[in-house]
C-alpha atoms as a PDB file:
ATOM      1  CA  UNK A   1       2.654   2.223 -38.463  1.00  0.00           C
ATOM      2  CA  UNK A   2       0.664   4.576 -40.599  1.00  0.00           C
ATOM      3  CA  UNK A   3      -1.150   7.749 -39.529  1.00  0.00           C
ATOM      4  CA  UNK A   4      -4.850   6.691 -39.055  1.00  0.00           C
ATOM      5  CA  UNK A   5      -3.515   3.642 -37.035  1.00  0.00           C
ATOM      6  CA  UNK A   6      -1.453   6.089 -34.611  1.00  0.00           C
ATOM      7  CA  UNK A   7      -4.254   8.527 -34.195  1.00  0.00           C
ATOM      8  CA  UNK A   8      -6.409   5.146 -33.251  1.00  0.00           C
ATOM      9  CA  UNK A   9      -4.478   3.744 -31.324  1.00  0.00           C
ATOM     10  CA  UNK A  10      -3.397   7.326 -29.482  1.00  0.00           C
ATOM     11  CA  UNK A  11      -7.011   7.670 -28.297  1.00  0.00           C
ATOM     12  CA  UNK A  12      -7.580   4.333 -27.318  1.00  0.00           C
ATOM     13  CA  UNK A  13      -4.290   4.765 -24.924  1.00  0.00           C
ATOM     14  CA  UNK A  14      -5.541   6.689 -21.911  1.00  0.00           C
ATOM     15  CA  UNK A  15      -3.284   8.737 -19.377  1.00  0.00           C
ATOM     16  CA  UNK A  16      -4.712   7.562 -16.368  1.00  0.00           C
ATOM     17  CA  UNK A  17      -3.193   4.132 -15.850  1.00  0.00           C
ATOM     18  CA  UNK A  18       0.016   5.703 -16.923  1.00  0.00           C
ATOM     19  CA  UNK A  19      -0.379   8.205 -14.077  1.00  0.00           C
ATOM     20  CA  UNK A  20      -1.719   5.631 -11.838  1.00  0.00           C
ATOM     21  CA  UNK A  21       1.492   3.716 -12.498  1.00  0.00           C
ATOM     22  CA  UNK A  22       3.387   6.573 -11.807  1.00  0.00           C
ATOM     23  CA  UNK A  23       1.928   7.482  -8.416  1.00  0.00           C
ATOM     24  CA  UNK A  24       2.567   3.377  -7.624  1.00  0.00           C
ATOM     25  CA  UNK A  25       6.454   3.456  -8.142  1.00  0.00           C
ATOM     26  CA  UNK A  26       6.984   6.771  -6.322  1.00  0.00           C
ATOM     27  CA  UNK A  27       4.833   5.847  -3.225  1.00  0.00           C
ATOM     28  CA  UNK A  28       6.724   2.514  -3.693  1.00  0.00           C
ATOM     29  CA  UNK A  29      10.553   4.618  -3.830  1.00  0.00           C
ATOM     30  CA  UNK A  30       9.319   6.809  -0.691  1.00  0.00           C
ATOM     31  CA  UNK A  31       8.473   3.780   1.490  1.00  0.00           C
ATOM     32  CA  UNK A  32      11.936   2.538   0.648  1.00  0.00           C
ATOM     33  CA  UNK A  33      13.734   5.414   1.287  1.00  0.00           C
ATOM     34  CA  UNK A  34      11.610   5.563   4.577  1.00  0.00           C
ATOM     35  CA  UNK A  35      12.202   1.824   5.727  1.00  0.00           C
ATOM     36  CA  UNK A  36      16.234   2.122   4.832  1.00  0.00           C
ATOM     37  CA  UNK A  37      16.463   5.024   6.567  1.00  0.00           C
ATOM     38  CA  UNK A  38      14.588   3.756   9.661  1.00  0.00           C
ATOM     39  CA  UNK A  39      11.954   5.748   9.486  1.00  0.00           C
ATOM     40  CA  UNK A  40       9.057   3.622  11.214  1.00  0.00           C
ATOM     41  CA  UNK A  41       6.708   6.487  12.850  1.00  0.00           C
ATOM     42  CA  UNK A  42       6.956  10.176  11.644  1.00  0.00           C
ATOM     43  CA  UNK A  43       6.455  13.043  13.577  1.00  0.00           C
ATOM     44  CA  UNK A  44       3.412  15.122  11.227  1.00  0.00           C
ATOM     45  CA  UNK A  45       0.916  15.967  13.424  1.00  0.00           C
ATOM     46  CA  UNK A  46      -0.920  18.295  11.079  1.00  0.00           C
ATOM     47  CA  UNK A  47      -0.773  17.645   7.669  1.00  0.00           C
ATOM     48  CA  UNK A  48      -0.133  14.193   6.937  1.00  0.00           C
ATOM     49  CA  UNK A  49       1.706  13.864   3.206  1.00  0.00           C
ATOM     50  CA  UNK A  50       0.636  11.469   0.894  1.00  0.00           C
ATOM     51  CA  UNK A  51       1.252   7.664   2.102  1.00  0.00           C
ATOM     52  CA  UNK A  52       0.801   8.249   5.133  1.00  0.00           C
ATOM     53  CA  UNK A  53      -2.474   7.938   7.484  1.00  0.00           C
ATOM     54  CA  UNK A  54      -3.019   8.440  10.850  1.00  0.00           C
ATOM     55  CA  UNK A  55      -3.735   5.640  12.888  1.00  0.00           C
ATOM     56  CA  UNK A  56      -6.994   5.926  15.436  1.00  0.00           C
ATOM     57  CA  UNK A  57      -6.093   4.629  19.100  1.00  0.00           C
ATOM     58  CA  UNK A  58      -9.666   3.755  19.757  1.00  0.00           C
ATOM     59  CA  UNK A  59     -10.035   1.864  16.613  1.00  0.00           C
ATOM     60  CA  UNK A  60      -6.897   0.003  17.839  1.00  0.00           C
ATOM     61  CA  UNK A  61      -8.406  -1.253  21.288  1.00  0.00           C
ATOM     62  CA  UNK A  62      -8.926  -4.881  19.873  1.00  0.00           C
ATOM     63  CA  UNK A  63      -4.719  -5.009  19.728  1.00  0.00           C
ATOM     64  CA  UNK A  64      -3.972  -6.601  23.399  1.00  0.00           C
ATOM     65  CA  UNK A  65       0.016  -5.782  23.404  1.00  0.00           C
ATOM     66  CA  UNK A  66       2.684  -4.517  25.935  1.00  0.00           C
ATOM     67  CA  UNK A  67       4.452  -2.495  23.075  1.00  0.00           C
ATOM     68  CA  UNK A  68       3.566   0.673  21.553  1.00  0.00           C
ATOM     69  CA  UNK A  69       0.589   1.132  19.036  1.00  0.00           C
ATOM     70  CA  UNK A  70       1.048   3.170  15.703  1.00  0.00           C
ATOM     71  CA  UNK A  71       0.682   6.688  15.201  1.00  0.00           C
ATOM     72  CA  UNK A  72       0.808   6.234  11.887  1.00  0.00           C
ATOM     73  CA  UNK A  73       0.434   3.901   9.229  1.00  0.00           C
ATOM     74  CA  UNK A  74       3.270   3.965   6.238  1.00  0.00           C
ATOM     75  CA  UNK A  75       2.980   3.148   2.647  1.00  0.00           C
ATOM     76  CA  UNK A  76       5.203  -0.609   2.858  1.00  0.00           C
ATOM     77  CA  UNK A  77       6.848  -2.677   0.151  1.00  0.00           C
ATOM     78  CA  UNK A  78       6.737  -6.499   0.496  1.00  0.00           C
ATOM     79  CA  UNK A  79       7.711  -9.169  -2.030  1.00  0.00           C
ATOM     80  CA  UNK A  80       4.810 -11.045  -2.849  1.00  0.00           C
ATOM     81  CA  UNK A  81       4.938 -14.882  -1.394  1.00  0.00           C
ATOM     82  CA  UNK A  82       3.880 -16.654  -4.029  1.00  0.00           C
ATOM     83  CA  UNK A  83       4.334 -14.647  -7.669  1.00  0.00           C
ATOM     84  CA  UNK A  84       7.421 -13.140  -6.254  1.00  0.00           C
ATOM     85  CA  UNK A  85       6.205  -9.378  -7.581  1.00  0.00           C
ATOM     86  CA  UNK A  86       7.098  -6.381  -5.989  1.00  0.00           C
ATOM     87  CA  UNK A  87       3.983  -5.258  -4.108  1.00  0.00           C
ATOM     88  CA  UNK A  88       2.662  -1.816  -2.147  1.00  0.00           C
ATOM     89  CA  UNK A  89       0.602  -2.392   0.872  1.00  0.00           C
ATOM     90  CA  UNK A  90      -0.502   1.433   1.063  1.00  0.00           C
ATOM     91  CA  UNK A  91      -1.231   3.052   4.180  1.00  0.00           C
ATOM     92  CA  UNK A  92      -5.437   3.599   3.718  1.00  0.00           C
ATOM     93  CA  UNK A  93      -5.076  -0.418   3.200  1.00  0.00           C
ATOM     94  CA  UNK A  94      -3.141  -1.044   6.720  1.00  0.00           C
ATOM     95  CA  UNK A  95      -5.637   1.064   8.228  1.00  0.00           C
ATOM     96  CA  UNK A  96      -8.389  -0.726   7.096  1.00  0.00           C
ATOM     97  CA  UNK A  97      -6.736  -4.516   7.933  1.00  0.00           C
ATOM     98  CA  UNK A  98      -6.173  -3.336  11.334  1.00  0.00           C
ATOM     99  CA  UNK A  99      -8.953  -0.746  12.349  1.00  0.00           C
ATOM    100  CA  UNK A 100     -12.074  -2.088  10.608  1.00  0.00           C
ATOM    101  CA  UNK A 101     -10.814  -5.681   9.672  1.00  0.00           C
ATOM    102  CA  UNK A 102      -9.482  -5.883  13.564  1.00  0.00           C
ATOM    103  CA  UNK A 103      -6.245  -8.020  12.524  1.00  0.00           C
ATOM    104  CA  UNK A 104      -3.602  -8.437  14.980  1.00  0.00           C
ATOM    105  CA  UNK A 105      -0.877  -5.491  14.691  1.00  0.00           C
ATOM    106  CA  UNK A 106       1.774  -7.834  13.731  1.00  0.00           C
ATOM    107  CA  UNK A 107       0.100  -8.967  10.981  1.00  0.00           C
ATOM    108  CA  UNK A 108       1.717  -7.837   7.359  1.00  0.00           C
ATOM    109  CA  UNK A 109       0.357  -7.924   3.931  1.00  0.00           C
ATOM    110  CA  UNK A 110       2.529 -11.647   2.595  1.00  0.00           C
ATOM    111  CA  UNK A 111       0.202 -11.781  -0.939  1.00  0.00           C
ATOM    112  CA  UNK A 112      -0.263  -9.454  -4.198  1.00  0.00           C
ATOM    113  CA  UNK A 113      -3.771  -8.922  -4.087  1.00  0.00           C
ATOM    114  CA  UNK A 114      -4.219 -11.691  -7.685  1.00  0.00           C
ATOM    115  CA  UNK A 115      -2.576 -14.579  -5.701  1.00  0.00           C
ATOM    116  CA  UNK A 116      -4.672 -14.068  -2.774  1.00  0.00           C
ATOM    117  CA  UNK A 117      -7.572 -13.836  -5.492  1.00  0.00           C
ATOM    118  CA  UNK A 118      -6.203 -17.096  -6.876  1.00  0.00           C
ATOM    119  CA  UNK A 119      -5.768 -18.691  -3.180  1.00  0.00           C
ATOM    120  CA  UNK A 120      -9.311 -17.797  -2.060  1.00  0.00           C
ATOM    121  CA  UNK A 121     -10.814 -19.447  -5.267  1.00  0.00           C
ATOM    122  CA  UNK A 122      -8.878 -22.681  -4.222  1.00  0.00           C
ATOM    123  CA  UNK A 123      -9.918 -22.399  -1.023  1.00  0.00           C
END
């Protein structure tokens, strides 16, 4: 590859997605390391590190159960259902599904978001 055509192609590449890709796989080794370690609810109170959020009690008052609610919501892994890909259900999205979307608290993320894309279009 000549010079002009690595200079071209060098500013057509952008650092974000690469970064963005980055931040994916090590949320993605943390939740492991958190889920094989049996680490289901943490103990921050305060500061609350990155794939993590804090779950709001009142926001969970749809969830009719005997057992406890969240205190927090962690970053999860799950293999997607259909595609088979290695997925992150991130902690900002379980808080949305079950504090603003009011799903069940046993409910789990099952589909990447492109084969749910795909399934909805079938529909």
């Amino acid at each position: 590859m000549d010079w002009a055509r690595r200079e071209e192609f060098a500013s057509e590449m952008s650092k974000k997605p690469r970064k963005e890709e980055m931040e994916r796989d090590r949320r993605i080794r943390r939740a492991k390391m958190w889920e094989k370690h049996g680490i289901g609810q943490p103990a921050w109170e305060e500061e609350v590190p990155d794939g993590v959020a804090k779950a709001d009690a009142e926001a969970l008052s749809h969830v009719k159960t005997h057992g406890e609610l969240p205190r927090f919501y962690i970053d999860r892994v799950f293999i997607c259902r259909d595609c088979g890909s290695e997925e992150l259900w991130t902690a900002e999205q379980q808080k949305w599904w079950y504090e603003e979307a009011k799903a069940h608290i046993d409910a789990v993320a099952v589909r990447c978001r492109d084969c749910r894309k795909k399934a909805k279009e079938k529909g």
